[in-house]
Protein backbone atom coordinates (compact mmCIF):
# COMPACT_ATOMS: atom_id res chain seq x y z
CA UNK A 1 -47.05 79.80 8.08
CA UNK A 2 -47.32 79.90 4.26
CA UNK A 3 -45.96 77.27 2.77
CA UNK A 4 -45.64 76.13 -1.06
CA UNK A 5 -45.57 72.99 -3.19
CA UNK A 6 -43.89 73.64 -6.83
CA UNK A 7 -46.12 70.70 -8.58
CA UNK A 8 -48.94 72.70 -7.01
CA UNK A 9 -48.05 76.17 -8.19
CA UNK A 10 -46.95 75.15 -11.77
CA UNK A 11 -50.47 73.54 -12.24
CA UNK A 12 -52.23 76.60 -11.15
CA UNK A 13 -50.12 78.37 -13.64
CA UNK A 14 -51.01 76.19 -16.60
CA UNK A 15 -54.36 76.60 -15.68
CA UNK A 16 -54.92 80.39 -15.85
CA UNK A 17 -53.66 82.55 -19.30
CA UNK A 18 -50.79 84.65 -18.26
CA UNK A 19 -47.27 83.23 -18.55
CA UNK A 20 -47.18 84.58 -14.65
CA UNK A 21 -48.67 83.45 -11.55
CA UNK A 22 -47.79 85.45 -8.54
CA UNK A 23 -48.26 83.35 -5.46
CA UNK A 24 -46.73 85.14 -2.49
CA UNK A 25 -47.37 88.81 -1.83
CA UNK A 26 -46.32 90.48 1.97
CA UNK A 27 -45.09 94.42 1.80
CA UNK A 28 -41.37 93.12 1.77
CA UNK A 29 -41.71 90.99 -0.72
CA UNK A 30 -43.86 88.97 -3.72
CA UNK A 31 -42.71 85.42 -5.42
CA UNK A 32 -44.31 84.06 -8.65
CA UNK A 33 -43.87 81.38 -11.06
CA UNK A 34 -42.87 82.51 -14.90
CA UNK A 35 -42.86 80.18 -17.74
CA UNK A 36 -41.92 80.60 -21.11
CA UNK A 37 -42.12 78.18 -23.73
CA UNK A 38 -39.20 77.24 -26.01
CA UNK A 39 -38.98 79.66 -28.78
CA UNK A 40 -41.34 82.02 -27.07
CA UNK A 41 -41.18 85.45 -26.64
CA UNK A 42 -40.39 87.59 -22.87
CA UNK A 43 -42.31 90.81 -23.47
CA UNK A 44 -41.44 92.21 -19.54
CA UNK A 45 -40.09 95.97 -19.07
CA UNK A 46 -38.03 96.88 -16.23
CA UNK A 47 -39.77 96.82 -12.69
CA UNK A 48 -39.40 99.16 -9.99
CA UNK A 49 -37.97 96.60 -7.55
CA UNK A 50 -35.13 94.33 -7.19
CA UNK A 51 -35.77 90.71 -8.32
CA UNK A 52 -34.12 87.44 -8.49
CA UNK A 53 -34.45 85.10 -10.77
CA UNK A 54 -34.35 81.26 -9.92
CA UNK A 55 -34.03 79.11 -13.31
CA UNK A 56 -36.27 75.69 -12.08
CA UNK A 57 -36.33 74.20 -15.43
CA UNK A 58 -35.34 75.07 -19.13
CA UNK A 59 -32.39 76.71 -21.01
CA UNK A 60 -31.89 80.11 -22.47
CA UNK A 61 -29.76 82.91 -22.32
CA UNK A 62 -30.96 85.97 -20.26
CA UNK A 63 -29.94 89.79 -21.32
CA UNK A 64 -29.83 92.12 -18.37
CA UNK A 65 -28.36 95.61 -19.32
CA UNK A 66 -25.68 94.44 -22.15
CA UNK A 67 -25.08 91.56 -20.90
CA UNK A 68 -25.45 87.94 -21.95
CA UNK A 69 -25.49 84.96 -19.94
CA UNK A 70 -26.74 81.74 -20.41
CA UNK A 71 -29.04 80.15 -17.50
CA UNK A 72 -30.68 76.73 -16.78
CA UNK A 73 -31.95 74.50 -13.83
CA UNK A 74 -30.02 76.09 -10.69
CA UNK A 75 -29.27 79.34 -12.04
CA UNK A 76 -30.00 82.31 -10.09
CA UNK A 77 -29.68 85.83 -11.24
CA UNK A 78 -29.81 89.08 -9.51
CA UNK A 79 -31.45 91.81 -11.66
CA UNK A 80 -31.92 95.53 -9.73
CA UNK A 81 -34.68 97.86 -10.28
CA UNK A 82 -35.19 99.48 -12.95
CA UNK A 83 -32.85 98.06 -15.56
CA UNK A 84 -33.57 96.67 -18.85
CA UNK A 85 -33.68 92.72 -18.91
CA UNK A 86 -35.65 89.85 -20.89
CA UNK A 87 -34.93 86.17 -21.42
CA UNK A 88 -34.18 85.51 -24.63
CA UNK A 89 -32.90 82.25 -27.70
CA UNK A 90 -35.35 80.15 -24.91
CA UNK A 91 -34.06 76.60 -25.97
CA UNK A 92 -36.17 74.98 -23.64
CA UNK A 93 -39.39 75.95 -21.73
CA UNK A 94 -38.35 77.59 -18.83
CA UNK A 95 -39.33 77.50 -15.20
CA UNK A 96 -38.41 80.43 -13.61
CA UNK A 97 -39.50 81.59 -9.48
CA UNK A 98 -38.95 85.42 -9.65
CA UNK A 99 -38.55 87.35 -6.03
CA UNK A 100 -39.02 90.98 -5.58
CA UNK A 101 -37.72 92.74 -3.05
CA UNK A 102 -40.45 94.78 -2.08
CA UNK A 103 -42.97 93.17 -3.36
CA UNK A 104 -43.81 93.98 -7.59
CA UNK A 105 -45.25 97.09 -7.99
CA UNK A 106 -44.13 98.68 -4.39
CA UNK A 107 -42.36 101.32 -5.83
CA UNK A 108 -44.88 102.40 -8.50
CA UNK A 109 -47.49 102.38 -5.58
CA UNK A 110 -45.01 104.87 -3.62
CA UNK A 111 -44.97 107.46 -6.51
């Protein structure tokens, strides 16, 4: 069994100097932990695999295609390969667990 503490994983984060820790990785799937600071800046390009966003902490608004919607703590958002998304007007630093379904870069391996 793997299992996961959230204090545990948000420390590693801080620790290292990427804004994203990836902490589960099987062929059907990956998780990670993304934070971005108030104000800050989300510099990600589309993937090549389904993800979900899980808002654990923070407030922003999240563009995904041309649309706008506003997420905090409990919000989860569906975003499917290969279409244009970032989080953007980040009000407060953000928390975010990200699934892909399979894992990140599955589909670029493929090609």
């Amino acid at each position: 069994m793997d299992a996961f503490e959230l204090s545990a994983i948000v420390a590693q984060q801080a620790e290292g100097d990427s804004p994203y820790l990836e902490f589960l990785r099987v062929p059907s799937m990956s998780m990670g932990l993304y934070v971005l600071p108030a104000g800050g800046e989300d510099k990600q390009q589309p993937h090549t695999e389904d993800e979900v966003y899980y808002i654990v902490k923070g407030k922003a608004t999240i563009r995904v295609a041309d649309e706008d919607r506003s997420v905090q703590a409990g919000s989860i958002v569906y975003v499917a390969a290969h279409v244009e998304h970032r989080f953007h007007t980040i009000m407060e630093d953000l928390q975010i667990l990200v699934f892909f379904a399979p894992h990140e870069y599955a589909n670029v391996e493929r090609q």
